[in-house]
Protein backbone atom coordinates (compact mmCIF):
# COMPACT_ATOMS: atom_id res chain seq x y z
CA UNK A 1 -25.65 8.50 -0.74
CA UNK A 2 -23.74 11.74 -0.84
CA UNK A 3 -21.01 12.69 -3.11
CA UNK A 4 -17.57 12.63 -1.91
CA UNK A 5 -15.67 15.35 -0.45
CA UNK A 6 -12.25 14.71 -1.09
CA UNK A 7 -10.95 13.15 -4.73
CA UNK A 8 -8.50 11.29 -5.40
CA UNK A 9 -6.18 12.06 -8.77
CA UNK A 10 -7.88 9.24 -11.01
CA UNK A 11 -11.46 10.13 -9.92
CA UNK A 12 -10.81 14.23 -10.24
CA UNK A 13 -9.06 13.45 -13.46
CA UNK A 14 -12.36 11.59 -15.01
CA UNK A 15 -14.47 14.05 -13.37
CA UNK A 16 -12.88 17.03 -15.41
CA UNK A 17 -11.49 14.88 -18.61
CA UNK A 18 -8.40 15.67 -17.84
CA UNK A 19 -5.06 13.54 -17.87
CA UNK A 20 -3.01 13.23 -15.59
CA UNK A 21 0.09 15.41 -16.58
CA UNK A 22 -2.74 17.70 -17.30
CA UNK A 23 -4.13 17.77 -13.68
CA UNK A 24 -0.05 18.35 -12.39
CA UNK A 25 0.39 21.67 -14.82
CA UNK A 26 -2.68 22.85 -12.86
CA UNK A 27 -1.97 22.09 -9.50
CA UNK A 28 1.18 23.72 -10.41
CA UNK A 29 -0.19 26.54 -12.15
CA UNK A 30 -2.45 26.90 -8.65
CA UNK A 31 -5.07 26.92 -11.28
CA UNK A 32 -6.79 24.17 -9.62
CA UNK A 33 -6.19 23.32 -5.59
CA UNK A 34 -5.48 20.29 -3.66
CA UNK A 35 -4.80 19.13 0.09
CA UNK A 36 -2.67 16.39 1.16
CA UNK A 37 -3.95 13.69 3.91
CA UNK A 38 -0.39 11.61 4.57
CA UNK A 39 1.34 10.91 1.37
CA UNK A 40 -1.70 11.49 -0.74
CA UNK A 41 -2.66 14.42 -2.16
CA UNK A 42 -6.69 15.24 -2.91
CA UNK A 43 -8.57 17.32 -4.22
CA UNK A 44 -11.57 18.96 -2.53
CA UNK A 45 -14.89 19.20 -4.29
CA UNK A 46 -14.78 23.13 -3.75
CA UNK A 47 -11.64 23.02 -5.80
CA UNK A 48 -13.14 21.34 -8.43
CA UNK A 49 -16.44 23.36 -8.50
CA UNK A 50 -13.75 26.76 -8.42
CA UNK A 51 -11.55 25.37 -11.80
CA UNK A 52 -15.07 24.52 -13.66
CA UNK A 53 -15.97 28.07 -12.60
CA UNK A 54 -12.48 29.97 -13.75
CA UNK A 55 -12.61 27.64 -17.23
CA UNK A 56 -16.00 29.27 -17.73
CA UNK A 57 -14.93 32.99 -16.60
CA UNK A 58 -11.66 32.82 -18.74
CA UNK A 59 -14.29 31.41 -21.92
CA UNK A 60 -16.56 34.13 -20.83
CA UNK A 61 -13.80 36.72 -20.74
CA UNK A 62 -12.74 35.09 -24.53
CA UNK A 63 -15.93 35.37 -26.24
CA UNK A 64 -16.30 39.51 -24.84
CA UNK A 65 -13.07 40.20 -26.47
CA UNK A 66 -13.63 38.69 -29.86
């Protein structure tokens, strides 16, 4: 079975143990990306790979300057 391509908000929230409200101040932010298909808005699996990938950069980018 593959993994799905599109997420809705619940799943993409307990796939990055986020909240809700938390998962809105990053769509906002553009920190994490999202398409809409109708009324619904989802988010791709590249867009979650690409926020795991900037948390780890920006922790990265932390631990150099301390």
């Amino acid at each position: 079975m593959t993994e799905p391509r599109l997420y809705r908000i619940p799943e993409a929230m307990r796939l990055l143990a986020l909240s809700r409200s938390e998962i809105y101040v990053q769509l906002r932010e553009r920190r994490l990306r999202s398409v809409h298909q109708g009324r619904a808005r989802l988010i791709p699996s590249t867009a979650i790979a690409d926020y795991i990938a900037l948390l780890e950069r920006e922790e990265a980018e932390r631990n150099e300057a301390a």
